[in-house]
Structure formats: structure tokens, C-alpha cells
N, C-alpha and C. Protein backbone atom coordinates (compact mmCIF):
# COMPACT_ATOMS: atom_id res chain seq x y z
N UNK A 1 -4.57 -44.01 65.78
CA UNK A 1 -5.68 -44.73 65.14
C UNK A 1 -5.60 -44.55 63.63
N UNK A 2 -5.60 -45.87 62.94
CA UNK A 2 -5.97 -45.73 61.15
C UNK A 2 -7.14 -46.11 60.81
N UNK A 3 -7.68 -46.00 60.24
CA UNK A 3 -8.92 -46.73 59.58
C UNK A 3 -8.56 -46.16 57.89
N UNK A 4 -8.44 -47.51 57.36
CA UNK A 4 -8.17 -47.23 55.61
C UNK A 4 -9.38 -48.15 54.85
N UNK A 5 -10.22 -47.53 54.02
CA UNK A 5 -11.18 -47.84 53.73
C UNK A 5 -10.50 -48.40 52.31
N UNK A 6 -11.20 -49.60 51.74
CA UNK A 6 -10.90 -50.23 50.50
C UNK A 6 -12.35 -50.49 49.86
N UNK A 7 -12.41 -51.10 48.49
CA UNK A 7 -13.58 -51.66 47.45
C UNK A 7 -14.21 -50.83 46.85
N UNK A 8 -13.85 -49.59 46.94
CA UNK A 8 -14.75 -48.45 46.00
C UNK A 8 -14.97 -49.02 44.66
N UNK A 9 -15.04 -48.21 43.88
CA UNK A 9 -15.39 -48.66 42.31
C UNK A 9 -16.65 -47.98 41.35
N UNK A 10 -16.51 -48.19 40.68
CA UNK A 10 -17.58 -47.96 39.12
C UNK A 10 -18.24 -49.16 38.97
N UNK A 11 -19.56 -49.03 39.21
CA UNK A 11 -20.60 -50.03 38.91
C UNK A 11 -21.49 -49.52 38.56
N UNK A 12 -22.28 -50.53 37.28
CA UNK A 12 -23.99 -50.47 37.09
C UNK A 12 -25.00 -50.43 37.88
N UNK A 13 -25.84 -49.67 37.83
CA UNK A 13 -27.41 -50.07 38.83
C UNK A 13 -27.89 -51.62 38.69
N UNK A 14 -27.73 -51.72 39.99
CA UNK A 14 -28.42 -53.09 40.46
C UNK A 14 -26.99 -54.06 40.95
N UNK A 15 -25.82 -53.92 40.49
CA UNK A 15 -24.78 -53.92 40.94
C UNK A 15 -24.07 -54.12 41.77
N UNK A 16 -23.29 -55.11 42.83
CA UNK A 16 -22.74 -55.03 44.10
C UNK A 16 -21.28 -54.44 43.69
N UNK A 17 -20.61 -54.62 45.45
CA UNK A 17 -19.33 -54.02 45.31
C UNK A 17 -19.53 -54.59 47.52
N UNK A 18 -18.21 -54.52 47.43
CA UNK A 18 -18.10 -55.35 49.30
C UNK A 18 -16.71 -53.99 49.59
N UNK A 19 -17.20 -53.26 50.16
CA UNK A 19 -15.78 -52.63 50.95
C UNK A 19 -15.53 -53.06 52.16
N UNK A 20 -14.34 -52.52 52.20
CA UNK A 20 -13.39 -52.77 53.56
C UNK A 20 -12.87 -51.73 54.57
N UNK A 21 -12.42 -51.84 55.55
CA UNK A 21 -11.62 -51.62 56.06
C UNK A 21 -10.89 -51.65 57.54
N UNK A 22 -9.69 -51.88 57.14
CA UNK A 22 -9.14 -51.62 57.89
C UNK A 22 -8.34 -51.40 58.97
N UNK A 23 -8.63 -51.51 60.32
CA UNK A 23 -8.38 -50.89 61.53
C UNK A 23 -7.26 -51.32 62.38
N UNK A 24 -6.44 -49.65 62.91
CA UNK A 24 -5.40 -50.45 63.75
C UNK A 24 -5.25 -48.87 64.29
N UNK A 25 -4.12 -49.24 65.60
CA UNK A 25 -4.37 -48.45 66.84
C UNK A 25 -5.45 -48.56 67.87
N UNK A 26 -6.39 -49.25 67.80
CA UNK A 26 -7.08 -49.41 69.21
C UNK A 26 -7.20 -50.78 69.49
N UNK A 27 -7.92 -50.61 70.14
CA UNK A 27 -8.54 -52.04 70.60
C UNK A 27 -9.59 -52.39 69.84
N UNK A 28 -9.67 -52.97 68.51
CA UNK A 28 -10.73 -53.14 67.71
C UNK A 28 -12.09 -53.66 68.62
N UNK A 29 -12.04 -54.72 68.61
CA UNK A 29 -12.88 -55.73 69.91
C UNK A 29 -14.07 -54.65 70.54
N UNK A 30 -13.50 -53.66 70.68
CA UNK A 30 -14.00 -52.90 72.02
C UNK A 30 -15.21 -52.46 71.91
N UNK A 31 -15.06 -51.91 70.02
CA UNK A 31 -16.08 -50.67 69.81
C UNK A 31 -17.07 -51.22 68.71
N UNK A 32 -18.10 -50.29 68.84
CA UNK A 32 -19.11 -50.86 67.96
C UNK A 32 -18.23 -49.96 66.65
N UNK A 33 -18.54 -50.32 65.37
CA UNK A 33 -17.98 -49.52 63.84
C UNK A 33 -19.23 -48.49 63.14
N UNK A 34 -19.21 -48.18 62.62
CA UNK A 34 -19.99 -47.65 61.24
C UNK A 34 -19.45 -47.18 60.10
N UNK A 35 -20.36 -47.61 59.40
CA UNK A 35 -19.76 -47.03 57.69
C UNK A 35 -20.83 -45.80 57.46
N UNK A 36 -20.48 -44.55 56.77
CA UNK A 36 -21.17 -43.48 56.45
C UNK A 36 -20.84 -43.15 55.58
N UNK A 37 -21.24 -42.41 54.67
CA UNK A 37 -20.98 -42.05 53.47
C UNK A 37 -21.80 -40.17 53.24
N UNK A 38 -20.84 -40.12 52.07
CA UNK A 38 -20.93 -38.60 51.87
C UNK A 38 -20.89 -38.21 50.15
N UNK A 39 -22.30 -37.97 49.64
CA UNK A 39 -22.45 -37.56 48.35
C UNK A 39 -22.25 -36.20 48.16
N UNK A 40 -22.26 -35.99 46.26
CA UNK A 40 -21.58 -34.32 46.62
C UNK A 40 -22.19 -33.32 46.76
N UNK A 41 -22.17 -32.07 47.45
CA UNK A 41 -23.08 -31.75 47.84
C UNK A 41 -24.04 -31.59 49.18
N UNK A 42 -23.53 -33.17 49.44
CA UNK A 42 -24.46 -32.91 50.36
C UNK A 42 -23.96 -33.44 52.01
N UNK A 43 -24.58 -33.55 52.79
CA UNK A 43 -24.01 -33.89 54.45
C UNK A 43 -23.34 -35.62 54.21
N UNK A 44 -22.52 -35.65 55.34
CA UNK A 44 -22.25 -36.90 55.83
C UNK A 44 -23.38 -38.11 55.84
N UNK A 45 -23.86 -38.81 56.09
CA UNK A 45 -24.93 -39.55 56.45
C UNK A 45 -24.50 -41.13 57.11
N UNK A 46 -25.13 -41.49 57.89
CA UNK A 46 -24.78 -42.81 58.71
C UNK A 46 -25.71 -43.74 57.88
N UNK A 47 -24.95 -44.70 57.39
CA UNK A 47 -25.13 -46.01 56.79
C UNK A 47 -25.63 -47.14 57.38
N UNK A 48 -24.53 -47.45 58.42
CA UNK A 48 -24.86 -48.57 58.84
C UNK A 48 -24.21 -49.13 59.97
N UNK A 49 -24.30 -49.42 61.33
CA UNK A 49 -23.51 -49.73 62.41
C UNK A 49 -23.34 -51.42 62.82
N UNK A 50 -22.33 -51.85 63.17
CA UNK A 50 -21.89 -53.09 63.90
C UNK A 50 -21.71 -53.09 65.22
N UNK A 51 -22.20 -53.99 65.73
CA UNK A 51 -21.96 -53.67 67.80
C UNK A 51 -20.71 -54.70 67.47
N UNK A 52 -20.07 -54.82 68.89
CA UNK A 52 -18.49 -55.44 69.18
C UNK A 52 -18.13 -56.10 68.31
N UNK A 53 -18.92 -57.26 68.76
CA UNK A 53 -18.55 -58.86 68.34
C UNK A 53 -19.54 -59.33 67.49
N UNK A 54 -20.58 -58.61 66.59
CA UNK A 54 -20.96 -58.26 65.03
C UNK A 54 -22.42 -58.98 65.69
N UNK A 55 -23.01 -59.14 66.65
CA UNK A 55 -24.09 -59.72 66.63
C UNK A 55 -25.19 -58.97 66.62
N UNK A 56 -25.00 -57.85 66.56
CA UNK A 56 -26.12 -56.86 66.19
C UNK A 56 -25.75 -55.89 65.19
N UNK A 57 -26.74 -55.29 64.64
CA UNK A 57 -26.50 -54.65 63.33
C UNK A 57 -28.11 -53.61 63.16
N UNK A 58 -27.37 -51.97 62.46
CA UNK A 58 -28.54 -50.92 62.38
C UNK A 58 -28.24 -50.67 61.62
N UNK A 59 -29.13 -50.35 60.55
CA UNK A 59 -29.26 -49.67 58.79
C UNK A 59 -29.91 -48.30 58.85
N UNK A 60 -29.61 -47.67 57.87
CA UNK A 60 -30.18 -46.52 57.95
C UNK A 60 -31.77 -47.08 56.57
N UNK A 61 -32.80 -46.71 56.90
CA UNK A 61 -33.46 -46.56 56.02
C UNK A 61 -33.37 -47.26 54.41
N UNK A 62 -32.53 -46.25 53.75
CA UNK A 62 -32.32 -45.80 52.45
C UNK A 62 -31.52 -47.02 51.90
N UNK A 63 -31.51 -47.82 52.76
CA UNK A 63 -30.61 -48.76 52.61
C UNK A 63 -30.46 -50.61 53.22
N UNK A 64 -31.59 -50.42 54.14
CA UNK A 64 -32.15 -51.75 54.63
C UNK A 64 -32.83 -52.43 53.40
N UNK A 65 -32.19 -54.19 53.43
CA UNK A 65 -32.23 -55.05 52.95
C UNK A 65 -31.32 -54.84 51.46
N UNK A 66 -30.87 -54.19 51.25
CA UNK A 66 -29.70 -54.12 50.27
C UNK A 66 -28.05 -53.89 50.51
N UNK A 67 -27.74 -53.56 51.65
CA UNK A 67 -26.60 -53.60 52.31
C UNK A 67 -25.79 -54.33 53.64
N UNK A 68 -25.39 -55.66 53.96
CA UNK A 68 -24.74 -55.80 54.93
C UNK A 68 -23.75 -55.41 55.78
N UNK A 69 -23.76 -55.15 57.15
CA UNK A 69 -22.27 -55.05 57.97
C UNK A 69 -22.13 -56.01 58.28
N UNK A 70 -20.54 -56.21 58.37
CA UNK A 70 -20.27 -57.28 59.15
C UNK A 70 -18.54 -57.01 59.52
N UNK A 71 -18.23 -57.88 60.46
CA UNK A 71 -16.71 -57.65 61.08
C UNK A 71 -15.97 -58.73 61.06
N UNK A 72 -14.79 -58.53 61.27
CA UNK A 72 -13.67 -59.94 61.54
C UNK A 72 -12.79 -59.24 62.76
N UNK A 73 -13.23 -59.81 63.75
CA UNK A 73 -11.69 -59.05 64.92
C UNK A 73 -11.17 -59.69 64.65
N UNK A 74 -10.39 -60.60 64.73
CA UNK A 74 -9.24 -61.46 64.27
C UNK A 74 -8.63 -60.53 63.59
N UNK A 75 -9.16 -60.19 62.05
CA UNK A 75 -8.07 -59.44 61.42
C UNK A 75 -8.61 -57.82 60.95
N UNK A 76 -9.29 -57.36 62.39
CA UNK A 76 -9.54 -56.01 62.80
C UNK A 76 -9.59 -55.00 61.45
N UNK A 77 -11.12 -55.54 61.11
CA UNK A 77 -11.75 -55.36 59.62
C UNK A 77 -13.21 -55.23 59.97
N UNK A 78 -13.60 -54.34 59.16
CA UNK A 78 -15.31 -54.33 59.03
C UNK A 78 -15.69 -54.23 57.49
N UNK A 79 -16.81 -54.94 56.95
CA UNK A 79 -16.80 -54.69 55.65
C UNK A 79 -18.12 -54.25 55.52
N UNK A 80 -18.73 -53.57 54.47
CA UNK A 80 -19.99 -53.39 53.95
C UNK A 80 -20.53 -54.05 52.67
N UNK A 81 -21.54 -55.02 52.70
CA UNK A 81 -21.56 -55.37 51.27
C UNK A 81 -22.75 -54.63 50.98
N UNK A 82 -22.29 -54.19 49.55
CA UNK A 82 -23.38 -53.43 48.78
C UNK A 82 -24.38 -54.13 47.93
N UNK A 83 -25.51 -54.80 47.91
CA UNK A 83 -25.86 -55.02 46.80
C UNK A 83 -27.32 -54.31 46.18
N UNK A 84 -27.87 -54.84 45.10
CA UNK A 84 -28.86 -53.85 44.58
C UNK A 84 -28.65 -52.04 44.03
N UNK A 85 -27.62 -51.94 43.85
CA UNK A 85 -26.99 -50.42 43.88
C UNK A 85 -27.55 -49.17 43.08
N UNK A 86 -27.68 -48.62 43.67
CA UNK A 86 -28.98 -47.69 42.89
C UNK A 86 -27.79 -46.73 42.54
N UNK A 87 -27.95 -45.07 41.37
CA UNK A 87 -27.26 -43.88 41.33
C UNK A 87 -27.50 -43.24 42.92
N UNK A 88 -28.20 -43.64 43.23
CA UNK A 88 -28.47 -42.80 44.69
C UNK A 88 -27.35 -43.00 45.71
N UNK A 89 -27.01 -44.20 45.61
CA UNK A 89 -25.94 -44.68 46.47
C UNK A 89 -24.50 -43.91 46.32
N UNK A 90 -24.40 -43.57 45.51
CA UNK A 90 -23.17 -42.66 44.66
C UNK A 90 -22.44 -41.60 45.50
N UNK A 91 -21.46 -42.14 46.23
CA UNK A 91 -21.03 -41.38 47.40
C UNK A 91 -19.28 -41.76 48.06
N UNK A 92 -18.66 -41.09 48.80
CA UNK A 92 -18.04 -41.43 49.45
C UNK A 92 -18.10 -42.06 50.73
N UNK A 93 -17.41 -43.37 50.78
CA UNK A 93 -17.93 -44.33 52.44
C UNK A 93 -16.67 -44.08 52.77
N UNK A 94 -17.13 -44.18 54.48
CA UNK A 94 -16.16 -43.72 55.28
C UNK A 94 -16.15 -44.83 56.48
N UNK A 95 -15.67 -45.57 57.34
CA UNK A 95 -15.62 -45.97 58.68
C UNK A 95 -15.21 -45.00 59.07
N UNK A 96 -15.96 -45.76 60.22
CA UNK A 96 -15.51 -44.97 61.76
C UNK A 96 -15.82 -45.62 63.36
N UNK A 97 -15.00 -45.49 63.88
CA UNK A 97 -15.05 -45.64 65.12
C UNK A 97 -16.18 -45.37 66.02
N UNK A 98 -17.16 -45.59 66.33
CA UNK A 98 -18.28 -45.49 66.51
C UNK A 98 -18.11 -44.66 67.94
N UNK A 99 -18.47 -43.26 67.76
CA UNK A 99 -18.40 -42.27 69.63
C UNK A 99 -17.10 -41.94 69.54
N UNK A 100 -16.22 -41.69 68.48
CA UNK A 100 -15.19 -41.26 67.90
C UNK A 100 -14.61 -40.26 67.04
N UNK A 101 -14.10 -39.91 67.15
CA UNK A 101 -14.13 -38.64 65.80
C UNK A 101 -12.67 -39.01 65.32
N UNK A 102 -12.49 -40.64 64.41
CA UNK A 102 -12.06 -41.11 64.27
C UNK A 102 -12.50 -41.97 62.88
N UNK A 103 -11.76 -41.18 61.54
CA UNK A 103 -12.38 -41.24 60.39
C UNK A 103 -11.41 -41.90 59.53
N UNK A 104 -11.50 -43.07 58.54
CA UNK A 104 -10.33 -43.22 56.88
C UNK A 104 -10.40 -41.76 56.36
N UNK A 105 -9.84 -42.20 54.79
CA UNK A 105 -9.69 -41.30 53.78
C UNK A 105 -10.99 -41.57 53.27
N UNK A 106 -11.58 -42.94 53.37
CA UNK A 106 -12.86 -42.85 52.04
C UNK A 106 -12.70 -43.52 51.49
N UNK A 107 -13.46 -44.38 50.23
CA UNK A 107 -13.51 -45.22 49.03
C UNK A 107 -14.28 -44.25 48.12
N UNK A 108 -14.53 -44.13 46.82
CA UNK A 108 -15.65 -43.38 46.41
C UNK A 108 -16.52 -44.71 45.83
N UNK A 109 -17.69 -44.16 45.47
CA UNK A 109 -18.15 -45.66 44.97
C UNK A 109 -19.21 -44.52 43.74
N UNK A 110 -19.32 -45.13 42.92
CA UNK A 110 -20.43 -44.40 41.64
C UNK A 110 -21.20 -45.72 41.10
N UNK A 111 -21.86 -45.14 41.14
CA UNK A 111 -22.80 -46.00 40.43
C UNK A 111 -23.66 -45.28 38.94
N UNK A 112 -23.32 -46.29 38.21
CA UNK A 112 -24.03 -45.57 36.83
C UNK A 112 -23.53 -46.55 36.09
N UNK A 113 -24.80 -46.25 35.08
CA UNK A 113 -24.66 -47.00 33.72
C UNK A 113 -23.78 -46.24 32.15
């Protein structure tokens, strides 16, 4: 299994940025995804989940109505779009295989002016 996370970056508050990634070695199709992220300091935290075939979708809190999931099986990808971007957001995102312990390297993403 790979999962390689892409779109990190340096952005202003209020700011978007769309990451990516990814996926190969399984059966993409199969599994629901999530993106999580990890500021410094502090724990892992779950972002945001995709079921199979992208027709359902869970946000964490901190982050509903400013962030989309969404997927492409075809070309066995999940992306997150960021928008509204606060310093808070300022973290490392991660996919993952959702009921997996099946992680990328990360994107970092910062946000600041």
C-alpha cells in the first residue's frame, strides 16, 4: 500500500490550497478515506472522511463548511479542498485508509501572513 500526499504550501489567512493524494496497492473502490492532520505539538486529529464511491462525507467540527472531501476512483485519488484558512489550520495532512493503519508521508500546509 502507498498513499503519497500532494498540495501542501504557504498561504495567507483566508486562503485556499486543494491537496491530494494518491493511492495504490489496494483496492481503492473498497474503502472509505480520510485526511487527518497533525500540528506541532500536538496529537494526530481526524479531518475529514469519504465513504466508497464519495456520496457521503464527515467533517470534524473545526472545520465544517470550509473544507471539502472528495474522490476520483478512476484515478484512485482523494483530495481535500481547503478554503477559508485560518493559522489554526497549520499542520501536517495525512490520508489514510480508513480501519487501516495505513498512512503517506504528509504535505505540511502553514498558514500565515
Amino acid at each position: 500500500v502507498q498513499l503519497v500526499e500532494s498540495g501542501g504550501g504557504l498561504v495567507q489567512p483566508g486562503g485556499s490550497l486543494r491537496l491530494s493524494c494518491a493511492a495504490s496497492g489496494f483496492i481503492f473502490s473498497s474503502y472509505y478515506m480520510n485526511w487527518y492532520r497533525q500540528a506541532p505539538g500536538k496529537e494526530r486529529e481526524w479531518v475529514a472522511r469519504v465513504s466508497s464511491f464519495g456520496g457521503n462525507t464527515w467533517y470534524a467540527d473545526s472545520v465544517k463548511g470550509r473544507f471539502t472531501i472528495s474522490r476520483d476512483n478512476g484515478r484512485n485519488t482523494v483530495h481535500l479542498q481547503m478554503n477559508s484558512l485560518k493559522p489554526d489550520d497549520t499542520a501536517v495532512y495525512y490520508c489514510n485508509v480508513h480501519g487501516r493503519a495505513y498512512w503517506g508521508q504528509g504535505t505540511q500546509v502553514t498558514v500565515s501572513s
